[in-house]
C-alpha atoms as a PDB file:
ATOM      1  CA  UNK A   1     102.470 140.674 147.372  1.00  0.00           C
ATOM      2  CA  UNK A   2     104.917 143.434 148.164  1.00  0.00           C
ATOM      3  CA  UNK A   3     108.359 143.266 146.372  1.00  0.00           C
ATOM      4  CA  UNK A   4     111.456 145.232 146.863  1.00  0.00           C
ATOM      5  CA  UNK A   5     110.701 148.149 144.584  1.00  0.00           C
ATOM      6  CA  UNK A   6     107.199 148.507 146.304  1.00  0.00           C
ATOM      7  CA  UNK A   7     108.563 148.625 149.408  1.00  0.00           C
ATOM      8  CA  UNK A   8     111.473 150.724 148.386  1.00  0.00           C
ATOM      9  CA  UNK A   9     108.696 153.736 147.239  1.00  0.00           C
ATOM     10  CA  UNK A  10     106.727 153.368 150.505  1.00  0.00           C
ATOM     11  CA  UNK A  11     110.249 154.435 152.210  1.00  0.00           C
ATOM     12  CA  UNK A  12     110.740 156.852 149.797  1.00  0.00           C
ATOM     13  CA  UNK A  13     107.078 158.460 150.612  1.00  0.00           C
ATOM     14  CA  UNK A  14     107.880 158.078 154.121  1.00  0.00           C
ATOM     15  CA  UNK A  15     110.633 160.522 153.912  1.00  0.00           C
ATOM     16  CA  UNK A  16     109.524 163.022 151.999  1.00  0.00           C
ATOM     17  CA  UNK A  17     106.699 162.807 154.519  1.00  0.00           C
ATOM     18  CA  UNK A  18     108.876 162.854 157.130  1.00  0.00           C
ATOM     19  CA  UNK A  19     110.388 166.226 155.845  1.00  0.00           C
ATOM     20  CA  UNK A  20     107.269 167.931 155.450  1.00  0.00           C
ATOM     21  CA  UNK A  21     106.419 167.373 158.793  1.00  0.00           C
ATOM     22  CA  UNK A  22     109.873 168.406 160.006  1.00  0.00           C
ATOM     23  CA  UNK A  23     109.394 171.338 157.969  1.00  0.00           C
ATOM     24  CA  UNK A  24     106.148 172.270 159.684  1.00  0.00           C
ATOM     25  CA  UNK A  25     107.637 171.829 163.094  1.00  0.00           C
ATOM     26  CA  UNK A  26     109.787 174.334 162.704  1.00  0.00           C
ATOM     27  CA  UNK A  27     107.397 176.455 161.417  1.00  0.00           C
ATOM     28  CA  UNK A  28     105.539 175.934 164.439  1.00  0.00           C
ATOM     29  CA  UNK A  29     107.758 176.520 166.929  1.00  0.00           C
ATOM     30  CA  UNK A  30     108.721 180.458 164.981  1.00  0.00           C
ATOM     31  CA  UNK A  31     105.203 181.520 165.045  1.00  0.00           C
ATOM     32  CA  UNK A  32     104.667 180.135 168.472  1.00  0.00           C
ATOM     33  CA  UNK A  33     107.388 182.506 170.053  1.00  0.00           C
ATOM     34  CA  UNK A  34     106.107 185.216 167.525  1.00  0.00           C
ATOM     35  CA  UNK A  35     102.752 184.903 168.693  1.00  0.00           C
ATOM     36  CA  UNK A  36     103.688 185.545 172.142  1.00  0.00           C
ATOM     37  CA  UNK A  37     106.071 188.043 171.967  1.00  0.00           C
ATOM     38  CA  UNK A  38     103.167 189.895 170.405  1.00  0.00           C
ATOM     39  CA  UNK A  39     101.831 189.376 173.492  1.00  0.00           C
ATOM     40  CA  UNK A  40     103.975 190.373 175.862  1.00  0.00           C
ATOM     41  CA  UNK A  41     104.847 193.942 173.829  1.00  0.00           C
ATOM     42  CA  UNK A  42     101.074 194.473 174.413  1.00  0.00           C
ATOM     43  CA  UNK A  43     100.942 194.474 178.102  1.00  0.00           C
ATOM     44  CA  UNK A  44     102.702 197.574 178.229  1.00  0.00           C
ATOM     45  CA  UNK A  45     100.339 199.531 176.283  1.00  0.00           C
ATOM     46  CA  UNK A  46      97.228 197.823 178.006  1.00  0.00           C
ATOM     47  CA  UNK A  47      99.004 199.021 181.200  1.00  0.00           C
ATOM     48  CA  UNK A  48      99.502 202.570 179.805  1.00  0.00           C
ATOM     49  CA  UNK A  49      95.707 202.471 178.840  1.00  0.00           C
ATOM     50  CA  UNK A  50      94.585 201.042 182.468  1.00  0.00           C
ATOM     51  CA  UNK A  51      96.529 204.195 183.625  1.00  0.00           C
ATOM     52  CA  UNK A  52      94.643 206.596 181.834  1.00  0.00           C
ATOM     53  CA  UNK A  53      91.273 204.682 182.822  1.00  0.00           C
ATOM     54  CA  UNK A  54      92.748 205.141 186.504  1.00  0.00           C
ATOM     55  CA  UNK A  55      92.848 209.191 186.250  1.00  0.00           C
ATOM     56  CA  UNK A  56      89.368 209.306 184.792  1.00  0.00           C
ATOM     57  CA  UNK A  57      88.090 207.192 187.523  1.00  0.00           C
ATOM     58  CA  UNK A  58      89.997 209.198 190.413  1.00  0.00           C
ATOM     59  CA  UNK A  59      88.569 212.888 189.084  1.00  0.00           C
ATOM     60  CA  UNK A  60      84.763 211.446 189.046  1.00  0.00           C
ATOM     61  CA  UNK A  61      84.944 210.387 192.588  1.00  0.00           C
ATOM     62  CA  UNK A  62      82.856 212.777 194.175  1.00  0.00           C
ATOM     63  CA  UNK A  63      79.539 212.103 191.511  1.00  0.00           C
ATOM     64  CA  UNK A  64      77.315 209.899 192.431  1.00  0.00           C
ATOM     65  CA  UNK A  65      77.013 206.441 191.006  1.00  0.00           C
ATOM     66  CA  UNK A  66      74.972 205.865 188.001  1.00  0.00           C
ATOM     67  CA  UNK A  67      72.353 202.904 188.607  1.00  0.00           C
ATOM     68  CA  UNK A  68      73.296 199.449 186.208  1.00  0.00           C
ATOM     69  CA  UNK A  69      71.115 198.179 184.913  1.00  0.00           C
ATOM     70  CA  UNK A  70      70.541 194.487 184.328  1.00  0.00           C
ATOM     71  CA  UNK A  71      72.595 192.942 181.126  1.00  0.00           C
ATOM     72  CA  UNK A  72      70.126 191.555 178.012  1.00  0.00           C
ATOM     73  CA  UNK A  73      69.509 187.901 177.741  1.00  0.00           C
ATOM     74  CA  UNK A  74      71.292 188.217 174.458  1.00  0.00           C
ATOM     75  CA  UNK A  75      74.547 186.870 174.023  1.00  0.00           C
ATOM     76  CA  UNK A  76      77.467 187.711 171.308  1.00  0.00           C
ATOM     77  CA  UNK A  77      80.074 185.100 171.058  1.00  0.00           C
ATOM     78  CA  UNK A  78      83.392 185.264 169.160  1.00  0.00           C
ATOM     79  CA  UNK A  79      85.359 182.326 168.728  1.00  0.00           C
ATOM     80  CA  UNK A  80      88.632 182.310 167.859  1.00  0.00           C
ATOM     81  CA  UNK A  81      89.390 178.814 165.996  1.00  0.00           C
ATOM     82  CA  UNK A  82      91.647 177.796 163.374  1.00  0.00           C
ATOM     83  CA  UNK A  83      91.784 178.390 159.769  1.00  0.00           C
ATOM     84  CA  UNK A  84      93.984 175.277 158.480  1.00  0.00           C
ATOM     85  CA  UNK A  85      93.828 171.538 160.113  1.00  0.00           C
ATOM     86  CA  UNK A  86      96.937 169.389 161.885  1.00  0.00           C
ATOM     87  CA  UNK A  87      96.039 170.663 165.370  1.00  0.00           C
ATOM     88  CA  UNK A  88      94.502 167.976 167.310  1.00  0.00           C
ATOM     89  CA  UNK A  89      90.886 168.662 169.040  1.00  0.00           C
ATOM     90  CA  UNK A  90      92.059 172.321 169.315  1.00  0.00           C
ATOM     91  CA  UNK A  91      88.703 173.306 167.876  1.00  0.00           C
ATOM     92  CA  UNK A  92      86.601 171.005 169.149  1.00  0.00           C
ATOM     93  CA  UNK A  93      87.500 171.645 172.653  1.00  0.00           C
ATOM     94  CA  UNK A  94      87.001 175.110 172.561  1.00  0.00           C
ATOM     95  CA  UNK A  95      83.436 174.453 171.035  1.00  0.00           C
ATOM     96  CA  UNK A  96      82.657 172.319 173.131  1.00  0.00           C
ATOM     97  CA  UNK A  97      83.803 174.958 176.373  1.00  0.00           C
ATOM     98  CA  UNK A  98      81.756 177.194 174.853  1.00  0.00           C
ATOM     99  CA  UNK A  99      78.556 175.519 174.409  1.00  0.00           C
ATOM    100  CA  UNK A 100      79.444 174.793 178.038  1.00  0.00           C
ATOM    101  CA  UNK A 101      79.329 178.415 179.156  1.00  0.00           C
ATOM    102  CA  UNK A 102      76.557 179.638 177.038  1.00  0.00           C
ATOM    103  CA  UNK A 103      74.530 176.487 178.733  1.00  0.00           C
ATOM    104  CA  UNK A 104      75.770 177.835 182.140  1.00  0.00           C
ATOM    105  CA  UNK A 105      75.012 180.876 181.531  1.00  0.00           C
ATOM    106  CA  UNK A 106      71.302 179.959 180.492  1.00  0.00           C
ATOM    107  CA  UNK A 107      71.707 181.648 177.376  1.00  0.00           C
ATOM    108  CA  UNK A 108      69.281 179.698 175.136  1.00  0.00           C
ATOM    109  CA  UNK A 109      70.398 179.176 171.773  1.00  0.00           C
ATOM    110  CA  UNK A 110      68.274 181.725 170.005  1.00  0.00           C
ATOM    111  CA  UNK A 111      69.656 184.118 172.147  1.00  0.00           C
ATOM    112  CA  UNK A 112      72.817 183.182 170.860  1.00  0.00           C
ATOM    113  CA  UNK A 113      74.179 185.493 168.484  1.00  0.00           C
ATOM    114  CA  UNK A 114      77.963 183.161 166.710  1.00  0.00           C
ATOM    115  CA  UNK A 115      80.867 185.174 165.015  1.00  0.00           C
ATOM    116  CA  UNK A 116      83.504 182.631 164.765  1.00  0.00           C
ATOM    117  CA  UNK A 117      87.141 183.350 163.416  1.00  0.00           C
ATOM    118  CA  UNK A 118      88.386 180.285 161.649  1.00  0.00           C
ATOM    119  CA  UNK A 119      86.582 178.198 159.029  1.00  0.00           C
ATOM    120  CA  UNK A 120      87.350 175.307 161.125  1.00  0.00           C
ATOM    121  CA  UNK A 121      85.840 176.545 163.929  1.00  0.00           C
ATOM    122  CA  UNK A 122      82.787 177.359 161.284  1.00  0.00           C
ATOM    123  CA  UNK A 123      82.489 173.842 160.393  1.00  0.00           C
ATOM    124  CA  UNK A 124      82.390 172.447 164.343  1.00  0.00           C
ATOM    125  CA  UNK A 125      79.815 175.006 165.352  1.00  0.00           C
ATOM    126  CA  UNK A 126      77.277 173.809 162.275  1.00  0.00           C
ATOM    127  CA  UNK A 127      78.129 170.177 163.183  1.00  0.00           C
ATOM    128  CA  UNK A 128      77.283 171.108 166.692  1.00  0.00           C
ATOM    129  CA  UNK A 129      73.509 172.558 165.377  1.00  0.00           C
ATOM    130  CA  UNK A 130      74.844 176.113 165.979  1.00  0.00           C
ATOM    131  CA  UNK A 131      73.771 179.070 163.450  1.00  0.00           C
ATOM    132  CA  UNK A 132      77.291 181.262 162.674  1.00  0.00           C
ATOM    133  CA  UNK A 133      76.314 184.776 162.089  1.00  0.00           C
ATOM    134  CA  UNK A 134      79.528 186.047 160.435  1.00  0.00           C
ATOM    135  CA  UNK A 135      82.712 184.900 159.745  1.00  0.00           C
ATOM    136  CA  UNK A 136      86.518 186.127 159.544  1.00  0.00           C
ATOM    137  CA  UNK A 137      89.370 184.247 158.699  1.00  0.00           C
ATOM    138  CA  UNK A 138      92.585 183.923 161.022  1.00  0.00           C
ATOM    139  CA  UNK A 139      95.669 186.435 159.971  1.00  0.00           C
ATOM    140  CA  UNK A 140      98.517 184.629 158.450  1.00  0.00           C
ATOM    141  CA  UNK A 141     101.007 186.792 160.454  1.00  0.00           C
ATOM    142  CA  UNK A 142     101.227 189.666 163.594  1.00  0.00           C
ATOM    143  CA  UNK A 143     101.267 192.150 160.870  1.00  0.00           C
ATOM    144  CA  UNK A 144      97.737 191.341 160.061  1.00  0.00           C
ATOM    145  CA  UNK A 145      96.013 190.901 163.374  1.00  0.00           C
ATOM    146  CA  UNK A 146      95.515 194.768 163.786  1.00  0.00           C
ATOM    147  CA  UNK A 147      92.991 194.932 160.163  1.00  0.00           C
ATOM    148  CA  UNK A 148      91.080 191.745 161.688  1.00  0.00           C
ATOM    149  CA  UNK A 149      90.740 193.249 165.126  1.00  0.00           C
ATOM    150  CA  UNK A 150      89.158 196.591 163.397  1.00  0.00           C
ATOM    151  CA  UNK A 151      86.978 194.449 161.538  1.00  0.00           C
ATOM    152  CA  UNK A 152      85.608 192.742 164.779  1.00  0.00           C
ATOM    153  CA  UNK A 153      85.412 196.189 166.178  1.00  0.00           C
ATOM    154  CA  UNK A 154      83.017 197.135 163.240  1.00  0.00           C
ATOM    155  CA  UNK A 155      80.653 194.004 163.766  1.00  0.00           C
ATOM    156  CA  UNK A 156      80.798 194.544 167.364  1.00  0.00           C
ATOM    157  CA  UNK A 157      79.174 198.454 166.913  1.00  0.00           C
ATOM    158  CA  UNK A 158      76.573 196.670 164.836  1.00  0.00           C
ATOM    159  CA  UNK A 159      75.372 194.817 167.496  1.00  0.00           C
ATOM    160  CA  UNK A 160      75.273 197.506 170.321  1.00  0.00           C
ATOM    161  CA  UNK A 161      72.179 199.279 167.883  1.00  0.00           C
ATOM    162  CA  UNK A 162      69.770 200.640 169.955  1.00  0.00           C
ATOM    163  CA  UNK A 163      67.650 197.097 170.907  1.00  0.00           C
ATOM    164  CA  UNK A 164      70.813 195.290 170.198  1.00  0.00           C
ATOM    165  CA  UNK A 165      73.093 193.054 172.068  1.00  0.00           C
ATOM    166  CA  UNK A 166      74.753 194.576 175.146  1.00  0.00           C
ATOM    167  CA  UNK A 167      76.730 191.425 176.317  1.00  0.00           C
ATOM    168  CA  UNK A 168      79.243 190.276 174.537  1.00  0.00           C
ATOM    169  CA  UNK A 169      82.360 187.637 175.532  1.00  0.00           C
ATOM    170  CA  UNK A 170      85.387 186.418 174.054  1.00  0.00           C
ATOM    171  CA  UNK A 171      85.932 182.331 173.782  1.00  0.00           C
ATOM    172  CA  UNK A 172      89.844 181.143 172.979  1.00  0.00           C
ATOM    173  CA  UNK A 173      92.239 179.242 173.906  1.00  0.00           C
ATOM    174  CA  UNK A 174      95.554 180.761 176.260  1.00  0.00           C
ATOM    175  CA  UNK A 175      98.957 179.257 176.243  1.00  0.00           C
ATOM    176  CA  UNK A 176     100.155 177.745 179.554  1.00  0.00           C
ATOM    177  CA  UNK A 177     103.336 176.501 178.922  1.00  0.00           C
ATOM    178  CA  UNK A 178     105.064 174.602 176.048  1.00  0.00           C
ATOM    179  CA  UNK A 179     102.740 173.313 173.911  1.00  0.00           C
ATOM    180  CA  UNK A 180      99.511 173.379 176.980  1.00  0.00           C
ATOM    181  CA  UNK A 181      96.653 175.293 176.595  1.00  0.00           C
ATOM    182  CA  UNK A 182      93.148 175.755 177.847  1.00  0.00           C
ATOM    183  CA  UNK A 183      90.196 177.404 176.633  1.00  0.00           C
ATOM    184  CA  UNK A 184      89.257 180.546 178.310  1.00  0.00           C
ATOM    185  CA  UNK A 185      86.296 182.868 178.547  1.00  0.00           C
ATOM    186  CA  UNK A 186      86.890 186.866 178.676  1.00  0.00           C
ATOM    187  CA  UNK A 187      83.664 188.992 179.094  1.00  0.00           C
ATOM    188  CA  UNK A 188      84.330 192.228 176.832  1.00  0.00           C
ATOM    189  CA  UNK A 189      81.041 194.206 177.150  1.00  0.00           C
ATOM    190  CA  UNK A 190      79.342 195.902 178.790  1.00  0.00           C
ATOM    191  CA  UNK A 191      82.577 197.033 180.915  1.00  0.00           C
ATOM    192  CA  UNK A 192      82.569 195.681 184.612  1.00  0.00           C
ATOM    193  CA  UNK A 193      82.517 198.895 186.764  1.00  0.00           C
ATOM    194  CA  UNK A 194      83.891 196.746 189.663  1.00  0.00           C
ATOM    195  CA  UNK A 195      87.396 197.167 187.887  1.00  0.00           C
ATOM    196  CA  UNK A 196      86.675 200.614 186.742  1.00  0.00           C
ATOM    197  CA  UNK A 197      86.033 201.919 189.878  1.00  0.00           C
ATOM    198  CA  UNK A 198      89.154 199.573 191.802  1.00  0.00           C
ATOM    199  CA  UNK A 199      91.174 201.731 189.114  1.00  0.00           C
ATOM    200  CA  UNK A 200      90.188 204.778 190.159  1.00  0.00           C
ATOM    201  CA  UNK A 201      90.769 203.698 193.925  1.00  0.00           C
ATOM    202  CA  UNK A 202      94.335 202.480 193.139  1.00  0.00           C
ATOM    203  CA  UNK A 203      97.404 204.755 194.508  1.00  0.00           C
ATOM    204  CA  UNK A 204      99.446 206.393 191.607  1.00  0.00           C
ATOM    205  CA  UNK A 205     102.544 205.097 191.114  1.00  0.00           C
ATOM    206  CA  UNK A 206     104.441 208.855 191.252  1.00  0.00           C
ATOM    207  CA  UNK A 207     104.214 211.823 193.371  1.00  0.00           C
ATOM    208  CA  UNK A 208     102.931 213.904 190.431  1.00  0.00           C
ATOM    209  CA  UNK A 209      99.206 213.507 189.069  1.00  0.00           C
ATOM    210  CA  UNK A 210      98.469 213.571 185.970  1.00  0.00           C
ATOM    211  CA  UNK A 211      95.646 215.766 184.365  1.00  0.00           C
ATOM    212  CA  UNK A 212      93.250 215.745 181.322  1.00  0.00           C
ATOM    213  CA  UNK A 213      92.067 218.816 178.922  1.00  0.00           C
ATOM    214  CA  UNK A 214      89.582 216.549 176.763  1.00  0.00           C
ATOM    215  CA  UNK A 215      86.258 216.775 177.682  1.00  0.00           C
ATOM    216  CA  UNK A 216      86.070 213.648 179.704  1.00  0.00           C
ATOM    217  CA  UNK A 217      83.351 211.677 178.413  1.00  0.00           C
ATOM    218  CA  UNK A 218      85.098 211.693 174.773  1.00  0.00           C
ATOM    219  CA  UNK A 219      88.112 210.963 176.771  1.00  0.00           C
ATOM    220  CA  UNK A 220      86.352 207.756 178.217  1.00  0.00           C
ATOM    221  CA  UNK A 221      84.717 206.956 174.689  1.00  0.00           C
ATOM    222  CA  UNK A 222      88.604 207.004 173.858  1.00  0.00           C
ATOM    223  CA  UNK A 223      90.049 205.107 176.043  1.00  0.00           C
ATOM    224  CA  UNK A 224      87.495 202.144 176.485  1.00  0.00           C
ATOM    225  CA  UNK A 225      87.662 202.157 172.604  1.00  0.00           C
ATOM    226  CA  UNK A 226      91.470 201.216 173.285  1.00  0.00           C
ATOM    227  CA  UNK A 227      90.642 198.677 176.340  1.00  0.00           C
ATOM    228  CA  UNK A 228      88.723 196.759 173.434  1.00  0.00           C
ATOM    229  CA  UNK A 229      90.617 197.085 170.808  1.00  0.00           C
ATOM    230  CA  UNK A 230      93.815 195.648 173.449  1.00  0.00           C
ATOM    231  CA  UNK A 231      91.041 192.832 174.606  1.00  0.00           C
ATOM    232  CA  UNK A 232      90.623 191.363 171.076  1.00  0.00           C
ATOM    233  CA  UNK A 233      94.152 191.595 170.000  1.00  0.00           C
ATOM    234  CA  UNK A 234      95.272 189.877 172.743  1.00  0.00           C
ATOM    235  CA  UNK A 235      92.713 187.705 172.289  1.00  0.00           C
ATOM    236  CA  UNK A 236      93.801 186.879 168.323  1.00  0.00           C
ATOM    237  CA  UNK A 237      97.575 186.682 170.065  1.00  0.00           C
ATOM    238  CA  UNK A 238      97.044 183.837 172.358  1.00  0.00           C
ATOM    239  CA  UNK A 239      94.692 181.945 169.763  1.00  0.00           C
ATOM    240  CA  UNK A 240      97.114 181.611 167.339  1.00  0.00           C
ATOM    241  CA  UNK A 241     100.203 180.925 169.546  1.00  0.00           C
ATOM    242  CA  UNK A 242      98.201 178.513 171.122  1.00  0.00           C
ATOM    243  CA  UNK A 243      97.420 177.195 167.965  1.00  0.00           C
ATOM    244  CA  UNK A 244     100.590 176.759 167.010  1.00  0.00           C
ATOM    245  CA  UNK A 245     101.348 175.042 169.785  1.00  0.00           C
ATOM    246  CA  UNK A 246      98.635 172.549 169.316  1.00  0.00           C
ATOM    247  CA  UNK A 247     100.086 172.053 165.459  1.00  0.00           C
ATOM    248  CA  UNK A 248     103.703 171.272 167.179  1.00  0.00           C
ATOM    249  CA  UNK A 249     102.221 168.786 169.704  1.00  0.00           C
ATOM    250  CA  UNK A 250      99.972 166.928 166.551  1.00  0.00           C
ATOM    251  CA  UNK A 251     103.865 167.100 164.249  1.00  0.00           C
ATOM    252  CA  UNK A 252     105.725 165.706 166.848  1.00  0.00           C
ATOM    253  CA  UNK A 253     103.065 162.561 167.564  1.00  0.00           C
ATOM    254  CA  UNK A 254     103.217 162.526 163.523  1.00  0.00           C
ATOM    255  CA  UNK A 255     107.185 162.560 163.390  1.00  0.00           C
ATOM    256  CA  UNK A 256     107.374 159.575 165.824  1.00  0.00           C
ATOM    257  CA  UNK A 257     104.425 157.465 164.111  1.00  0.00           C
ATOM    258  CA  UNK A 258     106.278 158.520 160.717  1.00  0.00           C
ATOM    259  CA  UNK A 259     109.795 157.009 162.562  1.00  0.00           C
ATOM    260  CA  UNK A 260     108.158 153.896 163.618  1.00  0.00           C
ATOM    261  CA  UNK A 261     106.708 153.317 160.254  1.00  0.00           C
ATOM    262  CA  UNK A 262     110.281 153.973 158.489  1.00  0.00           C
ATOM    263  CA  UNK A 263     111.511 151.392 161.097  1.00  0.00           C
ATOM    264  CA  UNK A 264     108.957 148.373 160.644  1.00  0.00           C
ATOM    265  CA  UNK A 265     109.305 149.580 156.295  1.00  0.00           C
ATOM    266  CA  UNK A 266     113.060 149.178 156.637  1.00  0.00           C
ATOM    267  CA  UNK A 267     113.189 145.708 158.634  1.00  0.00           C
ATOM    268  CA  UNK A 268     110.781 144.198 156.035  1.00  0.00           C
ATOM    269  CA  UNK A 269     113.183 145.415 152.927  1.00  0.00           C
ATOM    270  CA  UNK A 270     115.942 144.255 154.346  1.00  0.00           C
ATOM    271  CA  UNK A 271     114.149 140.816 155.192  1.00  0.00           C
ATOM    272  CA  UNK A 272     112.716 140.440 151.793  1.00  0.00           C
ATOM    273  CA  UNK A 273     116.379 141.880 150.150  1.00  0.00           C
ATOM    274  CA  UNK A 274     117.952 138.991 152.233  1.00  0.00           C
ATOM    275  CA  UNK A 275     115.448 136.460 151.491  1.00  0.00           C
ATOM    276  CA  UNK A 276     116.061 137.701 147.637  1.00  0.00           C
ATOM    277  CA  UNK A 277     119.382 137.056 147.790  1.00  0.00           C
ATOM    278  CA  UNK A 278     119.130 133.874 149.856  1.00  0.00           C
ATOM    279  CA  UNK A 279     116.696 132.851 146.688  1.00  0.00           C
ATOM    280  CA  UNK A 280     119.070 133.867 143.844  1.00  0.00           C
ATOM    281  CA  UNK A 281     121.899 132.407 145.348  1.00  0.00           C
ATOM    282  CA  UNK A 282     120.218 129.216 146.012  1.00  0.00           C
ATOM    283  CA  UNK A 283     119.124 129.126 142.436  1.00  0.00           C
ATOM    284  CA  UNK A 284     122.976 129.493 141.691  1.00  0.00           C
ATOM    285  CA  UNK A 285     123.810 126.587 143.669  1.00  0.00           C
ATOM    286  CA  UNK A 286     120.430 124.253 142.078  1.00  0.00           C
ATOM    287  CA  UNK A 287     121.762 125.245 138.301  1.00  0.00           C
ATOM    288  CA  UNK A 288     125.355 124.782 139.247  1.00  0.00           C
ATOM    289  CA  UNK A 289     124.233 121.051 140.689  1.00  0.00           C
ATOM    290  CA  UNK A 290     122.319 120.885 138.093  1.00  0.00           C
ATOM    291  CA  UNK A 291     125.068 121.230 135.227  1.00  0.00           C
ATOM    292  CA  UNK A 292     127.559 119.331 136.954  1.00  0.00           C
ATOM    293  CA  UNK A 293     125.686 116.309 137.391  1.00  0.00           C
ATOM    294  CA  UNK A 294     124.763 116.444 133.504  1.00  0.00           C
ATOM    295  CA  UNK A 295     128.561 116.444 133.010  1.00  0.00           C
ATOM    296  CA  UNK A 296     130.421 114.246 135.286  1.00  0.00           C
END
């Protein structure tokens, strides 16, 4: 039977839940626009990249195409997931889209070769019967998204040994707006020579060309090196604001639930306070009636 003190602690819980939750809001909503400023500061630099890609292209338009050669069954998947919990199905829809591709893909699963970023993305890929080859856990901060990224890099030249893996896509989710998202698929190797060569077809945006003295195929080997390194950055960028913004959805859903709680928790004190008093008081009267009619 619940009592006034009892009910008096379960209010007292439900505020200093209330806070925390508060509290992570906040903290939510700074590392969303943190995320994507991050962002945005890095489209200048993939542009300035994308530029030099565009010079290379234009000087080797007189050789002859090379012949491509058809991409390896093999598949290497990042996924970029969550570290912590309190963000809705944001890792279980972004399993689940990639399954989705891989299937459409008709990559079979031992074909499959799983780094996932996140140890709650670890956990939905092993519920899901999937075999994780690596794992790297999600930077706390911008600062530290540049160590993870060279890491990735490092695991990436692993796979492209001679025999290795040659095709190798990105799975994460992308901010749309507020606290939207969708999951998204970004193929990052080998490099599609479609856009290569559309760069190198492009006008330039001055009168004056640019030129090169590095020896150009070190100067590709550069620059692609950087068109990677942008790819997974960005990639890390837009997983975590989106993240964020699936945390601030999940606090706000748990703010109101925590606000309709306080409200039903509050009604009852204040019914079983009344009904308290109503009791004592009537006990008053009883006693009082009680006494009196002992001594008329």
């Amino acid at each position: 039977m619940e009592t006034i003190e009892s009910l008096r602690r379960k209010i007292a819980v439900s505020q200093d839940l209330q806070e925390v939750v508060k509290t992570m809001k906040t903290l939510a909503a700074v590392s969303i626009r943190q995320y994507e400023k991050a962002v945005v500061s890095l489209r200048q630099y993939s542009r300035t990249v994308e530029m030099g890609m565009q010079i290379v292209m234009r000087s080797r338009r007189e050789e002859s195409p090379q012949p491509r050669t058809a991409p390896s069954r093999r598949l290497g998947a990042i996924i970029f997931g969550s570290e912590l919990g309190m963000c809705g199905q944001f890792n279980e829809l972004l399993v689940s889209y990639t399954l989705d591709r891989c299937n459409e893909l008709q990559v079979a699963k031992n074909d499959r070769s799983i780094v996932a970023v996140g140890a709650r993305a670890v956990s939905r890929l092993e519920e899901t019967g999937e075999q994780v080859e690596s794992y790297f856990a999600v930077p706390g901060s911008v600062s530290g998204i540049t160590s993870r990224v060279q890491e990735l890099l490092l695991k990436i030249e692993t796979w492209q040994c001679p025999g290795g893996i040659e095709r190798i896509m990105l799975f994460h989710h992308q901010p749309v707006s507020g606290a939207i998202y969708r999951p998204k698929a970004v193929p990052l190797l080998p490099i599609d020579m479609e856009w290569l060569e559309s760069l190198g077809q492009k006008p330039w945006p001055s009168r004056v060309l640019p030129t090169f003295t590095m020896a150009r195929p070190r100067l590709v080997y550069t620059l692609l090196g950087q068109h990677l390194f942008v790819s997974l950055y960005r990639a890390f960028a837009e997983s975590l604001a989106s993240e964020n913004a699936a945390r601030l959805a999940a606090m706000q859903a748990a703010e109101n639930n925590i606000e309709e709680r306080l409200k039903e928790l509050r009604l009852r004190y204040n019914q079983l306070r009344q009904s308290t008093i109503t009791e004592e008081l009537l006990d008053i009267v009883a006693g009082f009636e009680a006494l009196t009619g002992k001594n008329p």
